[in-house]
Protein backbone atom coordinates (compact mmCIF):
# COMPACT_ATOMS: atom_id res chain seq x y z
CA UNK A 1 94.44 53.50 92.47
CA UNK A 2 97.10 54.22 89.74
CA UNK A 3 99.48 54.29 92.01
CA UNK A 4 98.09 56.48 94.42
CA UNK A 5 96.86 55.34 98.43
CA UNK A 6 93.12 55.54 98.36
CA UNK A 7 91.20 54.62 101.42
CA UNK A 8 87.61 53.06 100.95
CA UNK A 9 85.01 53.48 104.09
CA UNK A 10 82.26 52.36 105.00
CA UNK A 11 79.27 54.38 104.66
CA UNK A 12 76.63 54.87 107.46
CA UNK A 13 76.28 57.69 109.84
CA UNK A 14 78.60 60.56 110.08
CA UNK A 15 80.73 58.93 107.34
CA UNK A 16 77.71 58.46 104.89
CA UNK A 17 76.83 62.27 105.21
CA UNK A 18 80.23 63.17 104.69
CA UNK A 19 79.91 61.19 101.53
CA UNK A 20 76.66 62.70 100.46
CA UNK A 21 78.65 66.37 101.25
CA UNK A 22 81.97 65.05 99.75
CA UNK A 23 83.56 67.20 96.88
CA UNK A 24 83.76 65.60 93.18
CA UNK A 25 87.43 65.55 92.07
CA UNK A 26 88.99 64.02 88.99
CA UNK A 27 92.21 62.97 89.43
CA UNK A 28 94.45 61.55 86.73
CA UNK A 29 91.27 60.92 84.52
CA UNK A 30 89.75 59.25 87.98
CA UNK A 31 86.74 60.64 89.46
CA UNK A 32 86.77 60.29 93.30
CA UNK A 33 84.70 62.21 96.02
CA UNK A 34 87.18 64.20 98.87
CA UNK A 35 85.89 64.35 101.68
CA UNK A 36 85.44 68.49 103.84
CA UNK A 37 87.94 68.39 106.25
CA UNK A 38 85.09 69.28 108.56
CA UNK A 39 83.83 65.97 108.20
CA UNK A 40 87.17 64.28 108.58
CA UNK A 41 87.24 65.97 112.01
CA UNK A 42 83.95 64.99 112.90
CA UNK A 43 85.10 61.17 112.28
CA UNK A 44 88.21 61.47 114.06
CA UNK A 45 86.53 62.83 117.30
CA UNK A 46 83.98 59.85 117.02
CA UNK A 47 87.03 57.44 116.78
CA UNK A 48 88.98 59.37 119.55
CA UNK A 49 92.29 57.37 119.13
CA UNK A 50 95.73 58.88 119.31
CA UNK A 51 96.25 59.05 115.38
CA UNK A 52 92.78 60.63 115.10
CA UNK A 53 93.59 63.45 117.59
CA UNK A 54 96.84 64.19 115.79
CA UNK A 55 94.62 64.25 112.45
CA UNK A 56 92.05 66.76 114.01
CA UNK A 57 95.23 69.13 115.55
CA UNK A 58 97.00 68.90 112.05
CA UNK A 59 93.90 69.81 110.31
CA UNK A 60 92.55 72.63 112.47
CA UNK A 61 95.98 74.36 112.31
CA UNK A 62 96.45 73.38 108.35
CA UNK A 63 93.35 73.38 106.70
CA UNK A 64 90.55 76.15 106.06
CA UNK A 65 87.82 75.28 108.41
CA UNK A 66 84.07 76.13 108.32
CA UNK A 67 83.73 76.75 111.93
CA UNK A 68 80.27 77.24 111.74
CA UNK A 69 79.82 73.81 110.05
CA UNK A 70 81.87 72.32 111.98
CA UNK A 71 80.13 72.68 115.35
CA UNK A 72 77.06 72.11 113.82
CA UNK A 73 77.75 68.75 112.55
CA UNK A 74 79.40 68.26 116.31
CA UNK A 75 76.21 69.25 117.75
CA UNK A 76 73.94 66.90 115.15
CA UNK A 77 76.17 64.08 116.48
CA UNK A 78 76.87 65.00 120.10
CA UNK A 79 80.00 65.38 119.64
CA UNK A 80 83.03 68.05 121.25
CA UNK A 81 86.32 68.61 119.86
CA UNK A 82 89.12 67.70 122.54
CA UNK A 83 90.85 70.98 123.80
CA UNK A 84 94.20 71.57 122.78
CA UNK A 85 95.78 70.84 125.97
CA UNK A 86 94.39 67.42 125.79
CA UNK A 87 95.66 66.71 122.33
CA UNK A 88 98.51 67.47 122.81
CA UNK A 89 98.82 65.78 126.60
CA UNK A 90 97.85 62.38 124.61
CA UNK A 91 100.58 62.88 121.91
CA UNK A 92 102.82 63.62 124.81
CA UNK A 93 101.97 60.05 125.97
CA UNK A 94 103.44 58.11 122.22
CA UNK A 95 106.72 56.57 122.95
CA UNK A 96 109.60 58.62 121.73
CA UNK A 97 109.92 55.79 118.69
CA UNK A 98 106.06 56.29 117.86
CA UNK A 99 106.91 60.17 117.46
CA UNK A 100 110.00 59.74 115.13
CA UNK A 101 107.70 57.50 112.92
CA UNK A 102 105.13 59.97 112.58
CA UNK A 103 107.33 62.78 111.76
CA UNK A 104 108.91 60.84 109.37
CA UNK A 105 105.62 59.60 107.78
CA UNK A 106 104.91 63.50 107.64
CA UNK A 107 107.89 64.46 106.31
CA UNK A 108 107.21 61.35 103.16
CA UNK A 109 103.27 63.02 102.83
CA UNK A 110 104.59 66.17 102.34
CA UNK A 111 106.79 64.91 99.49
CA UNK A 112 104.11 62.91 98.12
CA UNK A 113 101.51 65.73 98.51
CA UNK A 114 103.84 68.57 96.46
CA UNK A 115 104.84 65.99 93.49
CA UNK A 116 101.11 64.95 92.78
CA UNK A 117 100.38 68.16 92.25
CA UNK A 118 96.80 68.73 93.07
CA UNK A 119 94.84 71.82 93.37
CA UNK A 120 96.15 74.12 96.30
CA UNK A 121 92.59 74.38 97.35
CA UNK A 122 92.57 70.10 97.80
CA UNK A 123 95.98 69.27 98.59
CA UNK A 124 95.75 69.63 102.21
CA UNK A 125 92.76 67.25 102.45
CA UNK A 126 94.32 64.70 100.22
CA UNK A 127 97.31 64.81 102.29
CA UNK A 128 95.62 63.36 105.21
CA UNK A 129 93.54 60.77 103.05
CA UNK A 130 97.28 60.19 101.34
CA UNK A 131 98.94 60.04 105.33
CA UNK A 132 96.01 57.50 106.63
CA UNK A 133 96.48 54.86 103.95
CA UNK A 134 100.54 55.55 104.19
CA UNK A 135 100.01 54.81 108.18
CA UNK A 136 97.61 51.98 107.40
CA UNK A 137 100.31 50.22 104.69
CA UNK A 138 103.11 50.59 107.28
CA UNK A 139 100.43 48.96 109.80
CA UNK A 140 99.92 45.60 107.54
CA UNK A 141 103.49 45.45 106.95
């Protein structure tokens, strides 16, 4: 969308009430909804797949979390945040070419993230959104 990655989802479940509790932005004149990076947390531990443990270690170290609302949306959807050993055992499992491509599509986010200039308080939530539709281009490619 004007030349920035958007990424549409589909909305039922945990993904429609993260909609429905989703923060109003405009962006370049665009109005969009961000998602808490509570709820993108609680999505990635339904999905459970390498990238999405990354994304819930990466936010949980670089985002302000609720912790509160956090376990309480866990809880609503039976859900438990992998320990840290275990996030970081299945990164340890990527192929030493998987782990070069993800620190370089960090090291690209974080360029993209600082030049778009967006509110301090949103940038780190946009940068995942902005990372998961880099990682999904690179995928169709």
């Amino acid at each position: 969308m004007k030349g920035f990655p958007v990424r549409f989802l589909a909305a039922s479940g945990r993904t429609k009430e993260a909609m429905h509790e989703a923060k109003q932005i405009e962006f370049e004149g665009v109005r969009a909804k961000v998602f808490r990076p509570e709820y993108i947390i609680v999505i990635a531990a339904g999905v459970g797949r390498h990238k999405d443990l990354a994304r819930i270690e990466q936010l949980m170290t670089q985002a302000r979390i609720n912790r509160t609302m956090l376990d309480d949306i866990l809880q609503r959807y039976s859900l438990k945040l992998p320990k840290q050993s275990e996030m970081r055992h299945e990164l340890a499992q990527l192929s030493f070419e998987e782990k070069i491509r993800k620190v370089s599509e960090l090291i690209r986010l974080s360029h993209k993230v600082k030049s778009h200039q967006l509110p301090c308080s949103l940038r780190r939530t946009k940068a995942i959104e902005v990372f998961m539709s880099e990682r999904k281009r690179a995928r169709d490619v």
